[in-house]
Protein backbone atom coordinates (compact mmCIF):
# COMPACT_ATOMS: atom_id res chain seq x y z
CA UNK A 1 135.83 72.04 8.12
CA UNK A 2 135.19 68.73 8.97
CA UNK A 3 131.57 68.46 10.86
CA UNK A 4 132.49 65.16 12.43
CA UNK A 5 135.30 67.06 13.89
CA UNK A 6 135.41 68.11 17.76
CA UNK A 7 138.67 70.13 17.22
CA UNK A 8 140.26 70.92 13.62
CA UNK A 9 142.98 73.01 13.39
CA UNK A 10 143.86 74.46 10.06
CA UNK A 11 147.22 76.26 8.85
CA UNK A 12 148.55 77.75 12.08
CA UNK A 13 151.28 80.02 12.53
CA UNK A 14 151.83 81.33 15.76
CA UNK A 15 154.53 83.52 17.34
CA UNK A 16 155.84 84.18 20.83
CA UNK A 17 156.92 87.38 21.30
CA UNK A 18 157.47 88.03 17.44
CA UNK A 19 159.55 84.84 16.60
CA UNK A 20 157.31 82.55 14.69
CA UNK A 21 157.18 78.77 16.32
CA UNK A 22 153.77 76.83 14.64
CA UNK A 23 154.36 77.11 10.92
CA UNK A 24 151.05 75.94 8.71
CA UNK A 25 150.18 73.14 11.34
CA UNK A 26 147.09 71.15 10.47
CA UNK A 27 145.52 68.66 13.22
CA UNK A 28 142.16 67.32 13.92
CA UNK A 29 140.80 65.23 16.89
CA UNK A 30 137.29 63.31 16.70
CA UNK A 31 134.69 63.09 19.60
CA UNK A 32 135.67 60.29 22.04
CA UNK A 33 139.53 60.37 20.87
CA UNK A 34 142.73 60.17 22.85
CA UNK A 35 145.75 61.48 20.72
CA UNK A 36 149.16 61.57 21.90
CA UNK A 37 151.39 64.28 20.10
CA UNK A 38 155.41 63.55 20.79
CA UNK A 39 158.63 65.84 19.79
CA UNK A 40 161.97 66.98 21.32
CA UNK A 41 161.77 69.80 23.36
CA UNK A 42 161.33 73.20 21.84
CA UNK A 43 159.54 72.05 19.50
CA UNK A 44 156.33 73.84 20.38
CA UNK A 45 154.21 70.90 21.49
CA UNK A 46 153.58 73.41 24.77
CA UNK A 47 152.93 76.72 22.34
CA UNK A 48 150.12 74.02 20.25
CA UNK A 49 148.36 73.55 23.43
CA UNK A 50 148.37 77.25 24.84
CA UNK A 51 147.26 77.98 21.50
CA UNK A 52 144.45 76.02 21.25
CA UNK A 53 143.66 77.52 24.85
CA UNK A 54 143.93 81.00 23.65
CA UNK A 55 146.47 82.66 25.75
CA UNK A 56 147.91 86.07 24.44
CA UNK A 57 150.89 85.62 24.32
CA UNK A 58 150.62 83.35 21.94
CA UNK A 59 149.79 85.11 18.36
CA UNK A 60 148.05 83.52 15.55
CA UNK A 61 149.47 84.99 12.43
CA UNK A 62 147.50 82.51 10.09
CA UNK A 63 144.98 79.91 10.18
CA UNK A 64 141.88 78.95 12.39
CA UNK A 65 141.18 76.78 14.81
CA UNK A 66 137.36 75.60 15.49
CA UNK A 67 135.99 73.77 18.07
CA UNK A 68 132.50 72.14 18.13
CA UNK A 69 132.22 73.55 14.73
CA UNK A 70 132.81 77.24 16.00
CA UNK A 71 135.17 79.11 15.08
CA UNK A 72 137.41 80.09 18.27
CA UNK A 73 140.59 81.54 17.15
CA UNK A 74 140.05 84.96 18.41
CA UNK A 75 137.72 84.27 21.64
CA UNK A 76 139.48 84.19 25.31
CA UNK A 77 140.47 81.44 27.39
CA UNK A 78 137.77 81.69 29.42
CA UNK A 79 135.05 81.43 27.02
CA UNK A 80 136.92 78.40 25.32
CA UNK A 81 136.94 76.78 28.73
CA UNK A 82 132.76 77.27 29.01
CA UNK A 83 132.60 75.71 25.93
CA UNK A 84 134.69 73.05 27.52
CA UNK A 85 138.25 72.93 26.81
CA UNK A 86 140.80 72.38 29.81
CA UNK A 87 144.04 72.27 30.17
CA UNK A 88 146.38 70.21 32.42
CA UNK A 89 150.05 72.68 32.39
CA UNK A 90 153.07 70.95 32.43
CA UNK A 91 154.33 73.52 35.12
CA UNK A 92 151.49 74.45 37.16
CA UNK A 93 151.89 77.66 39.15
CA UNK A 94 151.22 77.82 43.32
CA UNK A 95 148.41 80.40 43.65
CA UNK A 96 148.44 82.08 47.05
CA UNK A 97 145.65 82.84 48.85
CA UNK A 98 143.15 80.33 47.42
CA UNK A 99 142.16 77.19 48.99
CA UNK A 100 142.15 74.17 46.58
CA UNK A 101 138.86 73.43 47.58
CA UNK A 102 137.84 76.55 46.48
CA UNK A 103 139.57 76.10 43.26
CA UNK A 104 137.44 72.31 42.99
CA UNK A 105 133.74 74.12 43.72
CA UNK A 106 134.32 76.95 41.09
CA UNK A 107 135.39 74.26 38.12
CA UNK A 108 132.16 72.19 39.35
CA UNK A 109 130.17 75.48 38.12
CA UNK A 110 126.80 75.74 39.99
CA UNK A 111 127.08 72.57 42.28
CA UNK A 112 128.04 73.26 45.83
CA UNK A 113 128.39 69.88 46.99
CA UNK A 114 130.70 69.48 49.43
CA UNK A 115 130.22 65.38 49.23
CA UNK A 116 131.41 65.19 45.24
CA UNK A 117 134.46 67.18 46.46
CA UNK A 118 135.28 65.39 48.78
CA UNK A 119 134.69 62.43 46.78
CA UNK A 120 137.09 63.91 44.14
CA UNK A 121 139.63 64.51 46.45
CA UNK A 122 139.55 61.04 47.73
CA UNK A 123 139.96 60.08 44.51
CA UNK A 124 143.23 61.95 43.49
CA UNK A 125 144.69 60.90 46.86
CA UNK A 126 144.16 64.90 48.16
CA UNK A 127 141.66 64.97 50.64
CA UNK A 128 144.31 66.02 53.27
CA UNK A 129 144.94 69.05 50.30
CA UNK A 130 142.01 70.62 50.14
CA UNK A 131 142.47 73.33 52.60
CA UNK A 132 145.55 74.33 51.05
CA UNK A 133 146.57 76.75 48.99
CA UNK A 134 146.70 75.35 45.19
CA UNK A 135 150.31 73.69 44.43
CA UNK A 136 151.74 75.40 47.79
CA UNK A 137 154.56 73.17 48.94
CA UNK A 138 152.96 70.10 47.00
CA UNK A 139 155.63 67.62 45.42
CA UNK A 140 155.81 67.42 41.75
CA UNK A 141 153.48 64.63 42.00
CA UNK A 142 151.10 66.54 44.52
CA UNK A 143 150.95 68.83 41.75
CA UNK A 144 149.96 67.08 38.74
CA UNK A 145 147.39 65.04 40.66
CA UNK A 146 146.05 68.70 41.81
CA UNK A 147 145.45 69.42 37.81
CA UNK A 148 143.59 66.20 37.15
CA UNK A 149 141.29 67.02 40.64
CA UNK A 150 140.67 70.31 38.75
CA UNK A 151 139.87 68.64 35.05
CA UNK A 152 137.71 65.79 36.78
CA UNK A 153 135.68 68.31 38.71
CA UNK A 154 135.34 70.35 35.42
CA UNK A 155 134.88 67.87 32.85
CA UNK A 156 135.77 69.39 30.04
CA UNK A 157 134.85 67.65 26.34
CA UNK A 158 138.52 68.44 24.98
CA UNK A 159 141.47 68.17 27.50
CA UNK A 160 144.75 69.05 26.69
CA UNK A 161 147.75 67.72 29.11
CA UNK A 162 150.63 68.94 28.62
CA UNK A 163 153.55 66.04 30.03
CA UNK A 164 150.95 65.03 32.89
CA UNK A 165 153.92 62.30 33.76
CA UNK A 166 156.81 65.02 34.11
CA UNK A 167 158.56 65.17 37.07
CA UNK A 168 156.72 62.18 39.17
CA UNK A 169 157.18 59.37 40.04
CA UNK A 170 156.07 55.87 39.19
CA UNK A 171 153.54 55.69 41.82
CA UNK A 172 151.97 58.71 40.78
CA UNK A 173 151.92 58.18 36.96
CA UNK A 174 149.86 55.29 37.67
CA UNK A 175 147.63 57.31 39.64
CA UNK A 176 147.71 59.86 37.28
CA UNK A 177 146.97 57.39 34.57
CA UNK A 178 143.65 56.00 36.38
CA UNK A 179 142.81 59.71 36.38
CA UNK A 180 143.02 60.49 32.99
CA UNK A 181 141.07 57.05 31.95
CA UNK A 182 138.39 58.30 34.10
CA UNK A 183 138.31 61.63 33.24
CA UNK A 184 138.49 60.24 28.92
CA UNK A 185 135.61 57.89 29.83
CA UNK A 186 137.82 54.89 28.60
CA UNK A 187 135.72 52.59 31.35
CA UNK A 188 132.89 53.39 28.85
CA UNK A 189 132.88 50.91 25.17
CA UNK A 190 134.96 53.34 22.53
CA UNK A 191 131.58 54.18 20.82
CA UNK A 192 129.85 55.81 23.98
CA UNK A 193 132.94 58.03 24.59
CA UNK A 194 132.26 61.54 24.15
CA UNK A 195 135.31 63.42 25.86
CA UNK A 196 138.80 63.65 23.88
CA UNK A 197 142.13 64.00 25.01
CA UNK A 198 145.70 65.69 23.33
CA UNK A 199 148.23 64.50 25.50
CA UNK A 200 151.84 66.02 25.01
CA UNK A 201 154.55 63.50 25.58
CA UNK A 202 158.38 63.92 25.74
CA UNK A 203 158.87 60.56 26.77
CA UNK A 204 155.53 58.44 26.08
CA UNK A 205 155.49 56.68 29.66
CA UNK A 206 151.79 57.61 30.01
CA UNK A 207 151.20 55.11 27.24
CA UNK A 208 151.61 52.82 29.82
CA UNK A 209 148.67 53.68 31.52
CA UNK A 210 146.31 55.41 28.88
CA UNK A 211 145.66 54.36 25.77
CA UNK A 212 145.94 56.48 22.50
CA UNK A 213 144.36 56.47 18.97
CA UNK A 214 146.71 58.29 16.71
CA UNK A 215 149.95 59.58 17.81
CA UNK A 216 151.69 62.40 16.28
CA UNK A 217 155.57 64.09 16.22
CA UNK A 218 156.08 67.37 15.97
CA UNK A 219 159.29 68.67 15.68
CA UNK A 220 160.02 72.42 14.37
CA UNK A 221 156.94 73.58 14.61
CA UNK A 222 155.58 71.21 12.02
CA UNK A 223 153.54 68.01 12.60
CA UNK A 224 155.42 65.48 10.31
CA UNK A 225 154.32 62.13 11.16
CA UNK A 226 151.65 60.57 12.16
CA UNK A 227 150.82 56.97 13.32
CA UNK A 228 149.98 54.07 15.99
CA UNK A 229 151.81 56.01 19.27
CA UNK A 230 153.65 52.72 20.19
CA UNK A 231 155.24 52.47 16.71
CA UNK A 232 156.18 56.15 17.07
CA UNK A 233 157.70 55.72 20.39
CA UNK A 234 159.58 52.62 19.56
CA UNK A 235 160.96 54.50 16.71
CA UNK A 236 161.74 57.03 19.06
CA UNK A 237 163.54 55.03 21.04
CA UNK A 238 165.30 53.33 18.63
CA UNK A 239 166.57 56.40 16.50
CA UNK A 240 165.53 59.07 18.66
CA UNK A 241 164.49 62.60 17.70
CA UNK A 242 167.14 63.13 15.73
CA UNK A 243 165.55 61.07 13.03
CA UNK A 244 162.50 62.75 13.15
CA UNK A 245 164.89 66.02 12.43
CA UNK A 246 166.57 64.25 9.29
CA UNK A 247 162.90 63.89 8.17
CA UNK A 248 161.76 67.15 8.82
CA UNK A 249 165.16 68.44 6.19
CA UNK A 250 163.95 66.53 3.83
């Protein structure tokens, strides 16, 4: 592998539930890189991600993926998020019986401090939200800004958001988009960045608000272009997926 590297992913195959989805993909991001990985829907931009954050259900039949120059295709989730991956999920789920707040002191490890919480909070527009259960009878919006509270207070040196403008609205992709920048460091000169970003797109509005290096389309489990992400989504636009599925026969 590539020791310049922060996440390489070589030749992976992955099945859900015995029906292979990832066949032979090969990706790599660099330290202080924001990638933006499009495709049509089903095919397995969401399964890459989970992947990459080790969730059982998702089987690697082949391949490795290595992070930091470790090999971590077998660890858990939870070790790959001390190492510091996190993940942003498109759908996140309401969890019952614990506070948000709660939720924002355990991802900011051994500090206690009830002032960078806060400050946080203020921050994501969910100060009002912190005594809450998570994602209980937030708006779609509510929601996603509830990840990127999570991620900031985590700061993890790969995250990996999975359609963090889904279901919200303008207002709150631009909000979300100030998160991400400041979560990515991209305040900071490109050469003092340390934390990278994969950010799964089904429509590419976040490029609107966050920039991207390379951007990628996978489509049928294969990644089969790669490029500058405003090329890609002008193609996209233009021709839609179903070119990217003409060159995937080919």
């Amino acid at each position: 592998m590539d020791k310049e590297n922060l996440l390489e992913i070589n030749d992976l195959v992955v099945a859900i539930d015995g029906r292979e989805i990832l066949h032979g993909l090969n990706l790599a991001v660099k330290p202080g890189e924001t990638n933006l990985i499009f495709g049509p829907n089903g095919g397995g931009k969401t399964t890459l991600l989970m992947t990459i954050m080790g969730f059982p259900r998702y089987k690697v039949l082949r391949g490795k993926i290595y992070f930091k120059g470790q090999d971590i295709t077998e660890i858990p989730v939870d070790e790959r998020a001390r190492l510091g991956i996190g993940l942003s999920f498109q759908r996140p789920p309401v969890v019952r019986g614990v506070k948000t707040r709660d939720m924002i002191e355990a991802c900011l490890k051994d500090s206690e401090n009830s002032t960078l919480v806060n400050e946080l909070a203020e921050k994501a527009h969910l100060a009002d939200f912190l005594d809450r259960d998570i994602n209980s009878g937030f708006s779609g919006g509510e929601i996603k800004r509830s990840e990127m509270l999570q991620l900031l207070a985590q700061g993890p040196d790969l995250a990996l958001l999975d359609e963090p403008e889904s279901g919200v609205d303008l207002e709150n992709i631009a909000l979300i988009g100030q998160l991400i920048n400041e979560l990515l460091g991209k305040t900071h000169p490109i050469r003092e960045r340390i934390r990278s970003g994969l950010i799964i797109s089904h429509t590419g509005y976040i490029l609107d608000y966050v920039n991207a290096r390379t951007g990628y389309v996978l489509c049928g489990g294969q990644i089969i272009c790669d490029g500058d992400p405003r090329d890609i989504l002008n193609t996209i636009k233009e021709k839609g997926y179903q070119e990217c599925v003409s060159c995937l026969k080919k």
